[in-house]
PDB file of N, CA and C in Angstrom:
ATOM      1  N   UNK A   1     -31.437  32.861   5.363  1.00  0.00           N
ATOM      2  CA  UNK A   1     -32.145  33.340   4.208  1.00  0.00           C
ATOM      3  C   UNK A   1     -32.023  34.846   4.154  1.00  0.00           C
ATOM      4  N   UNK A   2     -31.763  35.508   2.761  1.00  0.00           N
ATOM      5  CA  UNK A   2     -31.573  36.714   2.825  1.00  0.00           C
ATOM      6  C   UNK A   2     -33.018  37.363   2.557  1.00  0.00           C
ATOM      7  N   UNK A   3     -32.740  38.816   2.628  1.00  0.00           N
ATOM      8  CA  UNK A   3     -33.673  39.624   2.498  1.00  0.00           C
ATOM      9  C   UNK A   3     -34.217  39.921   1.295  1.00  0.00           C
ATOM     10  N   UNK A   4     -35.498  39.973   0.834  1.00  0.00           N
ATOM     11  CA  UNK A   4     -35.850  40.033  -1.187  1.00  0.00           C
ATOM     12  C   UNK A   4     -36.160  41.677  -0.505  1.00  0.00           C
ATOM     13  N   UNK A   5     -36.790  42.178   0.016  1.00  0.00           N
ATOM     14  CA  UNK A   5     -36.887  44.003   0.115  1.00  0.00           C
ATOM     15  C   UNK A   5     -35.798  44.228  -1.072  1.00  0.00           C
ATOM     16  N   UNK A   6     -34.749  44.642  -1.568  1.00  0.00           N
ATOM     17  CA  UNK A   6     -33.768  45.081  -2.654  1.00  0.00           C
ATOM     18  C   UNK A   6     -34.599  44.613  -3.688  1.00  0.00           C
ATOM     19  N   UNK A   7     -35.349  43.383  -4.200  1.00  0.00           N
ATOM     20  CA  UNK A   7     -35.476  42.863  -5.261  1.00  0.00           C
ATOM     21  C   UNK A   7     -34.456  42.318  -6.521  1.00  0.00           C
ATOM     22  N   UNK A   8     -32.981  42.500  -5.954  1.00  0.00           N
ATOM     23  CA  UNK A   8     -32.192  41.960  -6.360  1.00  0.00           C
ATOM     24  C   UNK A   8     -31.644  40.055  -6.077  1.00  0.00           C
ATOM     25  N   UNK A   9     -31.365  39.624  -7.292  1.00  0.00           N
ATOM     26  CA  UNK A   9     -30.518  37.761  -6.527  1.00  0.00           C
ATOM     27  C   UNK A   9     -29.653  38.190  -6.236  1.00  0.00           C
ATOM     28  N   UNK A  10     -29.518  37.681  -5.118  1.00  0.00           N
ATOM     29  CA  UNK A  10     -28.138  37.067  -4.405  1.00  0.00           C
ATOM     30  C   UNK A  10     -26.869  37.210  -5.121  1.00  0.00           C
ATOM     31  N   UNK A  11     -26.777  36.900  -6.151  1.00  0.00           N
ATOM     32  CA  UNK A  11     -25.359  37.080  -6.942  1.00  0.00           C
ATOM     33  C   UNK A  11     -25.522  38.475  -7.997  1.00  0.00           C
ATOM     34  N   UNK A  12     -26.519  39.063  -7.630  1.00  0.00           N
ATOM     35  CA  UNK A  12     -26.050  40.420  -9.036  1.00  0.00           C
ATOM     36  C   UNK A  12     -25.618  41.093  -8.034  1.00  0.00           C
ATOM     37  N   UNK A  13     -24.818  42.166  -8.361  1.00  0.00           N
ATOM     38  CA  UNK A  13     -24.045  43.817  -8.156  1.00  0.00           C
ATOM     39  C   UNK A  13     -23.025  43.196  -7.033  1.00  0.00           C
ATOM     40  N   UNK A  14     -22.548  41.442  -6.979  1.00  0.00           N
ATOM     41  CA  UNK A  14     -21.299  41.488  -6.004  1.00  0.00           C
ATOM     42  C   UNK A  14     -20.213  41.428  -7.167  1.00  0.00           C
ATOM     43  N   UNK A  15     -19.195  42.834  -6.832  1.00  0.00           N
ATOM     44  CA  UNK A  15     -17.787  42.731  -8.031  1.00  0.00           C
ATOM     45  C   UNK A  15     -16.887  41.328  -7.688  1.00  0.00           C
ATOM     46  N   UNK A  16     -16.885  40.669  -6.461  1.00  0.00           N
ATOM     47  CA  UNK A  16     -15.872  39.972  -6.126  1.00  0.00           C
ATOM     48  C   UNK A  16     -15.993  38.582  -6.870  1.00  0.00           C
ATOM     49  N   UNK A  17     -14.905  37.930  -6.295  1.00  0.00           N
ATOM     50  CA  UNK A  17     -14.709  36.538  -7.372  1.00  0.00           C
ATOM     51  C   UNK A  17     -15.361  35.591  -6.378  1.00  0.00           C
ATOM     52  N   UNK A  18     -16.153  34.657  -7.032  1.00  0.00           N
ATOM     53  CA  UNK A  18     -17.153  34.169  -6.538  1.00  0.00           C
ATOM     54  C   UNK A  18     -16.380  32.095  -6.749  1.00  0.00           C
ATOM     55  N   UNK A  19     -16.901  31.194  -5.862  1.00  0.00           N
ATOM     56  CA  UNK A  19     -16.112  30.295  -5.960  1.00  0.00           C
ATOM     57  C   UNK A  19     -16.882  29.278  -5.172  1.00  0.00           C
ATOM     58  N   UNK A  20     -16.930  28.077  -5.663  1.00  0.00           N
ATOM     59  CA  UNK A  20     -18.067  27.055  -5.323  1.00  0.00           C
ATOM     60  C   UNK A  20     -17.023  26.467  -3.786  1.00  0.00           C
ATOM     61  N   UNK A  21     -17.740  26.119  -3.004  1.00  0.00           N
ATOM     62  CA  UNK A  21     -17.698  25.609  -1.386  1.00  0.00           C
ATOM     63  C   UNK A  21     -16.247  24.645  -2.126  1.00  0.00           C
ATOM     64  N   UNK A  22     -16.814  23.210  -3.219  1.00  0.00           N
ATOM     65  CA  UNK A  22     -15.179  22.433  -3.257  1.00  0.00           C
ATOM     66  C   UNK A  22     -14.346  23.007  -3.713  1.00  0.00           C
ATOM     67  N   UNK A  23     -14.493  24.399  -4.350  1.00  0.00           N
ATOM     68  CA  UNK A  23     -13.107  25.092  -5.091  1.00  0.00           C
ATOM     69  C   UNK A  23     -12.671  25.620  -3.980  1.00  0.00           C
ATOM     70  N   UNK A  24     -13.390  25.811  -2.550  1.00  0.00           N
ATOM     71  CA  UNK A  24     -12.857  26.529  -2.086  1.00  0.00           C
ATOM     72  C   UNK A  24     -12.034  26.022  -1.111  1.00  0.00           C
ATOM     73  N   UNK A  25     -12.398  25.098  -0.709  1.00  0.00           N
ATOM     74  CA  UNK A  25     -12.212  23.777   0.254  1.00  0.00           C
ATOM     75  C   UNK A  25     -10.881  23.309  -0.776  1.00  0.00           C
ATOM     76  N   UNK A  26     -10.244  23.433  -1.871  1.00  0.00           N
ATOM     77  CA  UNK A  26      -9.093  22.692  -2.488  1.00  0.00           C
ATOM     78  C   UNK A  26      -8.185  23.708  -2.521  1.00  0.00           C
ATOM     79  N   UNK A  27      -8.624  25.154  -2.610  1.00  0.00           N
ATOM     80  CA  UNK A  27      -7.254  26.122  -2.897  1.00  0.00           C
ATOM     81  C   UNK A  27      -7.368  26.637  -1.162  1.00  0.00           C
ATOM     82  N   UNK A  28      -8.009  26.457  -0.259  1.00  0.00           N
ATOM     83  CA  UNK A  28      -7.584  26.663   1.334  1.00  0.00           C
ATOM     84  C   UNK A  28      -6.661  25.417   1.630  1.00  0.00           C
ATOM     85  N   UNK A  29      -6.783  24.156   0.725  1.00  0.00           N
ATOM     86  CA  UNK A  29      -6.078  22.680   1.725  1.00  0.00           C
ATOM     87  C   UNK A  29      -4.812  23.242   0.961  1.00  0.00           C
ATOM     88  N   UNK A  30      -4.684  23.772  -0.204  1.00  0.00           N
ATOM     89  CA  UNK A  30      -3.378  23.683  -0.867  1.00  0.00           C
ATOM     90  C   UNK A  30      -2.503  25.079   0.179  1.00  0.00           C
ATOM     91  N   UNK A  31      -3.406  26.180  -0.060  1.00  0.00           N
ATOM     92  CA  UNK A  31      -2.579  27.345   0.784  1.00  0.00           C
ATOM     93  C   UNK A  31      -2.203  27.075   2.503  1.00  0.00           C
ATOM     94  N   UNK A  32      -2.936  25.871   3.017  1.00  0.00           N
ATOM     95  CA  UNK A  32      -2.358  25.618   4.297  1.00  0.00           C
ATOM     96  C   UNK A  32      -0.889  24.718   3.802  1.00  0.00           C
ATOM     97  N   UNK A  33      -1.115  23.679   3.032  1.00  0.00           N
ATOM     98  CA  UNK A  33       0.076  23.108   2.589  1.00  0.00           C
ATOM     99  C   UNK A  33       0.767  24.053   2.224  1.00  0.00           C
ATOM    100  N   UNK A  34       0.880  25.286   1.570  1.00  0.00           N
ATOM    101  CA  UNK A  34       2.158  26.217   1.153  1.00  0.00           C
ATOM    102  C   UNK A  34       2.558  26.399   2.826  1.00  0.00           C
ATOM    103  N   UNK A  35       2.161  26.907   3.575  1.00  0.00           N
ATOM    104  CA  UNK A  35       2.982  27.167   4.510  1.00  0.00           C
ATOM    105  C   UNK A  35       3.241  26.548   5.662  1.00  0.00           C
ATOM    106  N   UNK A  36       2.844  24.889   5.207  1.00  0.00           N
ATOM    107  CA  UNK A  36       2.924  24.155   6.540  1.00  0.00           C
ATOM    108  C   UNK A  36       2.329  24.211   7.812  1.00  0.00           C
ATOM    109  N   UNK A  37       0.467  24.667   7.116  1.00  0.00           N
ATOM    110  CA  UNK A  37      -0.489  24.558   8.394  1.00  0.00           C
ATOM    111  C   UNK A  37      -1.017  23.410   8.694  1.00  0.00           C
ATOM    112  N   UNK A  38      -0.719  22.389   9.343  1.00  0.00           N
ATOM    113  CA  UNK A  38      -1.514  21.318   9.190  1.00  0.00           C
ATOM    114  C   UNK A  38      -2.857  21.393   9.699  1.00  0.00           C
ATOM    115  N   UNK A  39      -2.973  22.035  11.185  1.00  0.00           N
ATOM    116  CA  UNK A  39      -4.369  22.202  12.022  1.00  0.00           C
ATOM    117  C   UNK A  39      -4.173  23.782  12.509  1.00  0.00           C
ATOM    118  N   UNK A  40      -5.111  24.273  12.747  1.00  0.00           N
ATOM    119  CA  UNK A  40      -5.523  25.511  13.107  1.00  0.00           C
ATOM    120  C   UNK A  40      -5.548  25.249  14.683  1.00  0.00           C
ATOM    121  N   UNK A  41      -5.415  26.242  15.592  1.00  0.00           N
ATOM    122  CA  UNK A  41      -5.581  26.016  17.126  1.00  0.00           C
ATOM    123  C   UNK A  41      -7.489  25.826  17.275  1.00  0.00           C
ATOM    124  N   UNK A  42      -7.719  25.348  18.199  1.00  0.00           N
ATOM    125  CA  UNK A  42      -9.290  25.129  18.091  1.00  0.00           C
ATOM    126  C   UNK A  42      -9.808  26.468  19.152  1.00  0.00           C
ATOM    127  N   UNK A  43     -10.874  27.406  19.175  1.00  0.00           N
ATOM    128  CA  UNK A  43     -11.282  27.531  19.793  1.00  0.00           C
ATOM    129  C   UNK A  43     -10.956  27.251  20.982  1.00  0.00           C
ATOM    130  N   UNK A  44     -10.660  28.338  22.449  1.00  0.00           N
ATOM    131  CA  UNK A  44     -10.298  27.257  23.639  1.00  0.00           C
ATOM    132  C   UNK A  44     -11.387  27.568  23.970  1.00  0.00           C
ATOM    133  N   UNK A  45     -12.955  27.996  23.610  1.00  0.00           N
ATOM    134  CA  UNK A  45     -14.287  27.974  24.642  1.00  0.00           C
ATOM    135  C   UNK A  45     -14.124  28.479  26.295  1.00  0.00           C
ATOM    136  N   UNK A  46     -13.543  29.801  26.990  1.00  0.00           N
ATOM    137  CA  UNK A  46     -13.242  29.950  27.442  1.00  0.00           C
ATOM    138  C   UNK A  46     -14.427  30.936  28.043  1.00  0.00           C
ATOM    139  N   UNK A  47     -15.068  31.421  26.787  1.00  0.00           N
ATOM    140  CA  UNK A  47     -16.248  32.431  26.988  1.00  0.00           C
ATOM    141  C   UNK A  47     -17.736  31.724  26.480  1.00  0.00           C
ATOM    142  N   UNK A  48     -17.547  30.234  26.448  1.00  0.00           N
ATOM    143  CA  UNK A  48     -18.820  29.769  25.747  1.00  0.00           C
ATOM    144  C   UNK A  48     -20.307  30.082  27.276  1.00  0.00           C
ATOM    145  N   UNK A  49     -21.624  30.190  26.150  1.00  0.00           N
ATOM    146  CA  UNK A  49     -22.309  30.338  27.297  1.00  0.00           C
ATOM    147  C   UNK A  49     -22.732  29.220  27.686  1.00  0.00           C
ATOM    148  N   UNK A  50     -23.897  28.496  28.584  1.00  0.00           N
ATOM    149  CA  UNK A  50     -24.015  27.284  28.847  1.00  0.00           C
ATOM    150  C   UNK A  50     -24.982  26.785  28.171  1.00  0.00           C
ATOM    151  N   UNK A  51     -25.790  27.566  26.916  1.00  0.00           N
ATOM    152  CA  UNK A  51     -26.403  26.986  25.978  1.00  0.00           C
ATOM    153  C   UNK A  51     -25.338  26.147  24.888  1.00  0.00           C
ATOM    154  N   UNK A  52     -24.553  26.839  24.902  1.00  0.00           N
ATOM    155  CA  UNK A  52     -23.565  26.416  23.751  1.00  0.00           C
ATOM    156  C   UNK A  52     -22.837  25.443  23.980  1.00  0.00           C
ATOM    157  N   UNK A  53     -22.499  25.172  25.306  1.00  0.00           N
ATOM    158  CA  UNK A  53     -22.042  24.426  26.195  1.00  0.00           C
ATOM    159  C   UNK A  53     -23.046  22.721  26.155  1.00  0.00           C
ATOM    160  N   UNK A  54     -23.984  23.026  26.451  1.00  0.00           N
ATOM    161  CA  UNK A  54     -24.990  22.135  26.370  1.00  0.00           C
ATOM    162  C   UNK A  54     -25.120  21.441  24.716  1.00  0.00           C
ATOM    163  N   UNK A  55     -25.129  22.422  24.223  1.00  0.00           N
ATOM    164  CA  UNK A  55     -25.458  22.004  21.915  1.00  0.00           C
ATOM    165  C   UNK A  55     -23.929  20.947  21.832  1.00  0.00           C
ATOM    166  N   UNK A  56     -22.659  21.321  22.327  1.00  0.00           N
ATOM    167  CA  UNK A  56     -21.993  20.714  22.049  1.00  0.00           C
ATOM    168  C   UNK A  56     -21.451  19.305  22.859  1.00  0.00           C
ATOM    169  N   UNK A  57     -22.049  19.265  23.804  1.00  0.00           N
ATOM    170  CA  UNK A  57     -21.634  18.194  24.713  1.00  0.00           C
ATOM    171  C   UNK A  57     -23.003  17.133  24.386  1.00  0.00           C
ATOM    172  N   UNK A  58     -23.969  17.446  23.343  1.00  0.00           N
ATOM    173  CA  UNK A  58     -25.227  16.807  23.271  1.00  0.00           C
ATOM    174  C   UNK A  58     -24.867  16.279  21.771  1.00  0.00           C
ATOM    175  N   UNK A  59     -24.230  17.103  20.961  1.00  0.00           N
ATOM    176  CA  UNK A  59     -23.319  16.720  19.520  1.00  0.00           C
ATOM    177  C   UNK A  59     -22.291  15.706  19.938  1.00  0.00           C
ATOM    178  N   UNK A  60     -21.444  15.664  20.757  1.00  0.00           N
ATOM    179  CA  UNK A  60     -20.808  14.559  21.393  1.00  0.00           C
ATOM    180  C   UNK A  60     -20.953  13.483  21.573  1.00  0.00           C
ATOM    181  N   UNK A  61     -22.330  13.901  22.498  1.00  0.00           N
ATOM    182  CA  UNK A  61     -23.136  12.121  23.316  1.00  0.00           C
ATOM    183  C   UNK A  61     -23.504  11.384  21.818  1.00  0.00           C
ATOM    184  N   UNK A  62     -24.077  12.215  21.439  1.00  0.00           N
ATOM    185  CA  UNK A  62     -24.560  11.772  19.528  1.00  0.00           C
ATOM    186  C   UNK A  62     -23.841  10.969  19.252  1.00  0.00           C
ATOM    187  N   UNK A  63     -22.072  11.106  19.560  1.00  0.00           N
ATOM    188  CA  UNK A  63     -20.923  10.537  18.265  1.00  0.00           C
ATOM    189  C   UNK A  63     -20.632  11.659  17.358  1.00  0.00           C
ATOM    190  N   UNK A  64     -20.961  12.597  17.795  1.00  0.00           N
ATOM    191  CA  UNK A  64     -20.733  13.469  16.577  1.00  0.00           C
ATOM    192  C   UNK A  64     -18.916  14.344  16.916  1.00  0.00           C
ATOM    193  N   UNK A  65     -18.444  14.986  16.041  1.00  0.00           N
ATOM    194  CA  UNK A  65     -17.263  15.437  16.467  1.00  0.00           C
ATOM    195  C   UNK A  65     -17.211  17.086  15.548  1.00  0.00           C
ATOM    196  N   UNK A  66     -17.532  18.292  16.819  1.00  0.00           N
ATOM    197  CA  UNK A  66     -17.578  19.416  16.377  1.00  0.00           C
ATOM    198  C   UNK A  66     -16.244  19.852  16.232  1.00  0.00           C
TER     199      UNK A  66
END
């Protein structure tokens, strides 16, 4: 949650081009298809701490797939 102190919304005084989560999610699947990204390398967790360690091996036991 952002900060109201400014008294400005969330979307006034940003100049940039603004773009809903599925527009964005369709022109990233197409620009990996332009250059033949299929998967990104994952994270190798090499520096995770053992809280983080713990959140994801507990997302796991779940069934879940981070």
């Amino acid at each position: 949650m952002g900060s109201n102190t400014s008294g400005k919304k969330p979307a006034e005084g940003w100049p940039g081009r603004r773009l809903s989560h599925p527009d964005f999610a369709r022109e990233l699947a197409a620009r990996r298809a332009e250059t033949g990204i299929a998967d990104l390398p994952r994270n190798s967790g090499k520096r995770r701490t053992a809280s983080k360690k713990a959140l994801l091996k507990a997302i796991e036991d779940a069934g879940g797939k981070w």
